[in-house]
Protein backbone atom coordinates (compact mmCIF):
# COMPACT_ATOMS: atom_id res chain seq x y z
CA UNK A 1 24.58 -8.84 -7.08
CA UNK A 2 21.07 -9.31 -5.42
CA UNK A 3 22.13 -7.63 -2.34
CA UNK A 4 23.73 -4.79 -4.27
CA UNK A 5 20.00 -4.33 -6.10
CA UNK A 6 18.21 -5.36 -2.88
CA UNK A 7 20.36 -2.29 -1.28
CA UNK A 8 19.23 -0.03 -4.24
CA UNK A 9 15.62 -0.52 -3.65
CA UNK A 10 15.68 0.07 -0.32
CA UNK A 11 17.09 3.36 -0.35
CA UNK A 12 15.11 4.00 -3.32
CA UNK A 13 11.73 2.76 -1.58
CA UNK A 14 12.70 4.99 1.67
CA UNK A 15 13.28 8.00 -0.32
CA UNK A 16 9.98 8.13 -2.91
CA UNK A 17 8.60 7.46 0.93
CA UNK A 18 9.99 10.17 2.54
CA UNK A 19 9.22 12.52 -0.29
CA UNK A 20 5.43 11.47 -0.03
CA UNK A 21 5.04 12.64 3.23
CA UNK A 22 7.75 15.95 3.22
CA UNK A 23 5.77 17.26 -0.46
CA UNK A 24 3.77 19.69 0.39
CA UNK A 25 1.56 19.37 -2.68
CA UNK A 26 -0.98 16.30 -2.04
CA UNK A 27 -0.75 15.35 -5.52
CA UNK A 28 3.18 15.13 -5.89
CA UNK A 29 2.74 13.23 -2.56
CA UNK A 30 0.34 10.74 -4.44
CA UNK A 31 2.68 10.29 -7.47
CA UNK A 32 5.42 9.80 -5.13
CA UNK A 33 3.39 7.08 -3.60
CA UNK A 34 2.81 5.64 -7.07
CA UNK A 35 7.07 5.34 -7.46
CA UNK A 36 6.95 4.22 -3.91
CA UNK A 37 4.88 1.45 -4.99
CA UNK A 38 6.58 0.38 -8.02
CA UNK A 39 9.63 0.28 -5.92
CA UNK A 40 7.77 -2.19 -3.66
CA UNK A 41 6.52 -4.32 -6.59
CA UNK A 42 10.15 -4.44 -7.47
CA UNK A 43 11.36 -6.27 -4.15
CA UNK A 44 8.47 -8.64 -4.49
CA UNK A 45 10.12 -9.85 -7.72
CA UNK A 46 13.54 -10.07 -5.94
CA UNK A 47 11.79 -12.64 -4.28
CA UNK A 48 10.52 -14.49 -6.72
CA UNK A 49 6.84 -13.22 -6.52
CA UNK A 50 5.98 -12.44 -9.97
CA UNK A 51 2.13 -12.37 -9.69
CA UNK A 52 2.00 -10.53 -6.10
CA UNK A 53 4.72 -7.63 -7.62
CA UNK A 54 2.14 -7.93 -10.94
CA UNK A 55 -1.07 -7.43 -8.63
CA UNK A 56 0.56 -4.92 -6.39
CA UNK A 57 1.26 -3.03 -9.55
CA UNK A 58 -2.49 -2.97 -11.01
CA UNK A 59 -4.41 -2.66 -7.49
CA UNK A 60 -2.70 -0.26 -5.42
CA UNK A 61 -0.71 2.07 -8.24
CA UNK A 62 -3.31 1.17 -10.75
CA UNK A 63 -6.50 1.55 -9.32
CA UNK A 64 -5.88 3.16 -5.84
CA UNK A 65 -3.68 5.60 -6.91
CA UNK A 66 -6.02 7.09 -9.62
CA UNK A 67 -8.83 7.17 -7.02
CA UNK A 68 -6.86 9.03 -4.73
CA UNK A 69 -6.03 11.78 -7.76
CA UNK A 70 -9.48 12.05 -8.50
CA UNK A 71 -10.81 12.73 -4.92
CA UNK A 72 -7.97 15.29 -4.26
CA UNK A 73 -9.08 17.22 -7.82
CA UNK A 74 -12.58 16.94 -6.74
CA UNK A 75 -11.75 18.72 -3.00
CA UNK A 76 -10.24 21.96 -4.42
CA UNK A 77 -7.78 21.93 -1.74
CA UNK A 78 -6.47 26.02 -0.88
CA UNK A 79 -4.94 27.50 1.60
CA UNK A 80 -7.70 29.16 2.83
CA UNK A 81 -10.65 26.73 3.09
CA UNK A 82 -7.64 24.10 4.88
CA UNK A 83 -8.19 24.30 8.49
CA UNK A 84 -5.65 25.50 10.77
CA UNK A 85 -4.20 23.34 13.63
CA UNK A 86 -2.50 24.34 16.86
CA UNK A 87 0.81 23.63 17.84
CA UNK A 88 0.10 21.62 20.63
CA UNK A 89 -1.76 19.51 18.27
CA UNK A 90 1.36 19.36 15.98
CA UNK A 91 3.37 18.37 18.94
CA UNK A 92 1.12 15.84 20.42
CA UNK A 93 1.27 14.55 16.78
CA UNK A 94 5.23 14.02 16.72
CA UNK A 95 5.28 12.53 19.96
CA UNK A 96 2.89 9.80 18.59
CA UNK A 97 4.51 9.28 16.07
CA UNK A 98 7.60 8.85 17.89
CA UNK A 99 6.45 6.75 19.95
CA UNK A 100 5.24 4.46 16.90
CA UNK A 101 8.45 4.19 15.79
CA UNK A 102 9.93 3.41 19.09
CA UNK A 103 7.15 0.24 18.83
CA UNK A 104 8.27 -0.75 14.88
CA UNK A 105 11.74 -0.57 16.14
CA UNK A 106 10.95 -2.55 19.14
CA UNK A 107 9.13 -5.38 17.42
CA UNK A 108 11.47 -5.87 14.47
CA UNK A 109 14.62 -5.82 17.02
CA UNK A 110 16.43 -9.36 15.71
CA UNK A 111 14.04 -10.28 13.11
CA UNK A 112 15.64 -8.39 10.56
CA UNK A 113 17.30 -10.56 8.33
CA UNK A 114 18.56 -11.04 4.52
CA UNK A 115 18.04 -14.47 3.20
CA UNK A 116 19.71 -15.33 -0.26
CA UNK A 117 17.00 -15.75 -3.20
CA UNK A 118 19.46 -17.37 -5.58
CA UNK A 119 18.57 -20.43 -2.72
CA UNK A 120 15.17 -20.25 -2.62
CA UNK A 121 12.27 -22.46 -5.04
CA UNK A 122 12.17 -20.98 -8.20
CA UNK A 123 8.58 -22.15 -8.60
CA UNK A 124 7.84 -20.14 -4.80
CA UNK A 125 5.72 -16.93 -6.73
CA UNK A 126 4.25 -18.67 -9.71
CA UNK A 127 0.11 -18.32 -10.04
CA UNK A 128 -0.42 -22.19 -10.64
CA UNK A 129 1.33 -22.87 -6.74
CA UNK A 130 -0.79 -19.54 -5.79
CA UNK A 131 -3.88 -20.97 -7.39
CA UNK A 132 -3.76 -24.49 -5.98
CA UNK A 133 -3.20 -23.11 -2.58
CA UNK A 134 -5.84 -20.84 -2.69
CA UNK A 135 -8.41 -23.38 -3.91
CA UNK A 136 -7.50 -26.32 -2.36
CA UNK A 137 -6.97 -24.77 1.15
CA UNK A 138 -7.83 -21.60 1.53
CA UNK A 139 -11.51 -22.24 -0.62
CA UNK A 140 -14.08 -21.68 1.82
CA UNK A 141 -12.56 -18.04 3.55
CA UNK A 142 -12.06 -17.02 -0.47
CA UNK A 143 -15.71 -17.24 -1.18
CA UNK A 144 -16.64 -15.67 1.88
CA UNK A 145 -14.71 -12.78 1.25
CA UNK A 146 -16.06 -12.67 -2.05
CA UNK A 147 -19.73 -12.62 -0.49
CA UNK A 148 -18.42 -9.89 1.86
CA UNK A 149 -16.98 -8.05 -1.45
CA UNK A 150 -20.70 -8.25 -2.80
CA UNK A 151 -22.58 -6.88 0.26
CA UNK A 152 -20.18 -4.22 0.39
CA UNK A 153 -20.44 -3.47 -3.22
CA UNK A 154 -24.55 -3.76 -2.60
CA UNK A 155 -24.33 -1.42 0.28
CA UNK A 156 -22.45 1.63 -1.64
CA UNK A 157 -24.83 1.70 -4.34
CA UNK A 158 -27.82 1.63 -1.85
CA UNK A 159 -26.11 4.50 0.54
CA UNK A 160 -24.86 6.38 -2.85
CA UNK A 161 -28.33 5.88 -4.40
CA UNK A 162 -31.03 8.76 -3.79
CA UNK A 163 -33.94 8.46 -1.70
CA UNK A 164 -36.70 9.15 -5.12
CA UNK A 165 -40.18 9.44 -3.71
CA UNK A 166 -42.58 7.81 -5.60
């Protein structure tokens, strides 16, 4: 039964993919991206991930997603203000990305592998195991980051801010 849903995902995940990039309307492409996502949140709880499938959910189709609307209704995109590219550039393009895939394909050769959930720890994706990792372990690169979040954060407003003359 898991592998039958497991199966399901998959094809759904690689089609709301494929659709993403093949739309030729940026923002079906983005709500494809959205489904895409959901789809994604759904294998994480497949494997027993509640909080990451929960998380996924509210940062990347939640906030990300809306971001990415709003900055393609702000750019007006037409036809005619869209530059044109060449065709060598659209071939030099395919052969990159062929040769990307040719790399994915290469480095996943033998890894890929189903494992059985019903085996796994059912407390594996709970927040309290998440929580006591992250504090007990992982404390000191967590508060970093956070610093790094607030110079960041400090940096946008001063770069976004206007230069007032006094």
């Amino acid at each position: 039964m898991t592998l039958a849903i497991f199966l399901t995902l998959a094809v759904v995940s690689v089609f709301f993919s494929l659709m993403m990039v093949f739309t030729k309307n940026p923002i079906h492409s983005v709500l494809y991206l959205i489904l895409t996502f959901f789809s994604i949140a759904a294998h994480y709880i497949l494997l027993n991930a509640q909080f990451l499938a929960v998380v996924h959910i509210i940062v990347y189709a939640g906030a990300i997603m809306v971001l990415f609307l709003f900055v393609l209704m702000l750019l007006n995109l037409n036809k005619d203000t869209e530059p044109q590219k060449s065709v060598g550039w659209k071939f030099a393009a395919a052969i990159a990305a062929g040769l990307l895939l040719l790399t994915f394909l290469g480095a996943l050769k033998g890894t890929i592998q189903l494992q059985q959930v019903a085996n796994a720890d059912p407390a594996v994706g709970l927040v309290k195991n998440l929580g006591t990792v992250l504090f007990r372990d992982f404390v000191v690169p967590f508060e970093i980051a956070g610093i790094l979040f607030l110079a960041a954060m400090v940096g946008a407003v001063l770069v976004g801010k206007r230069d007032l003359k006094i």
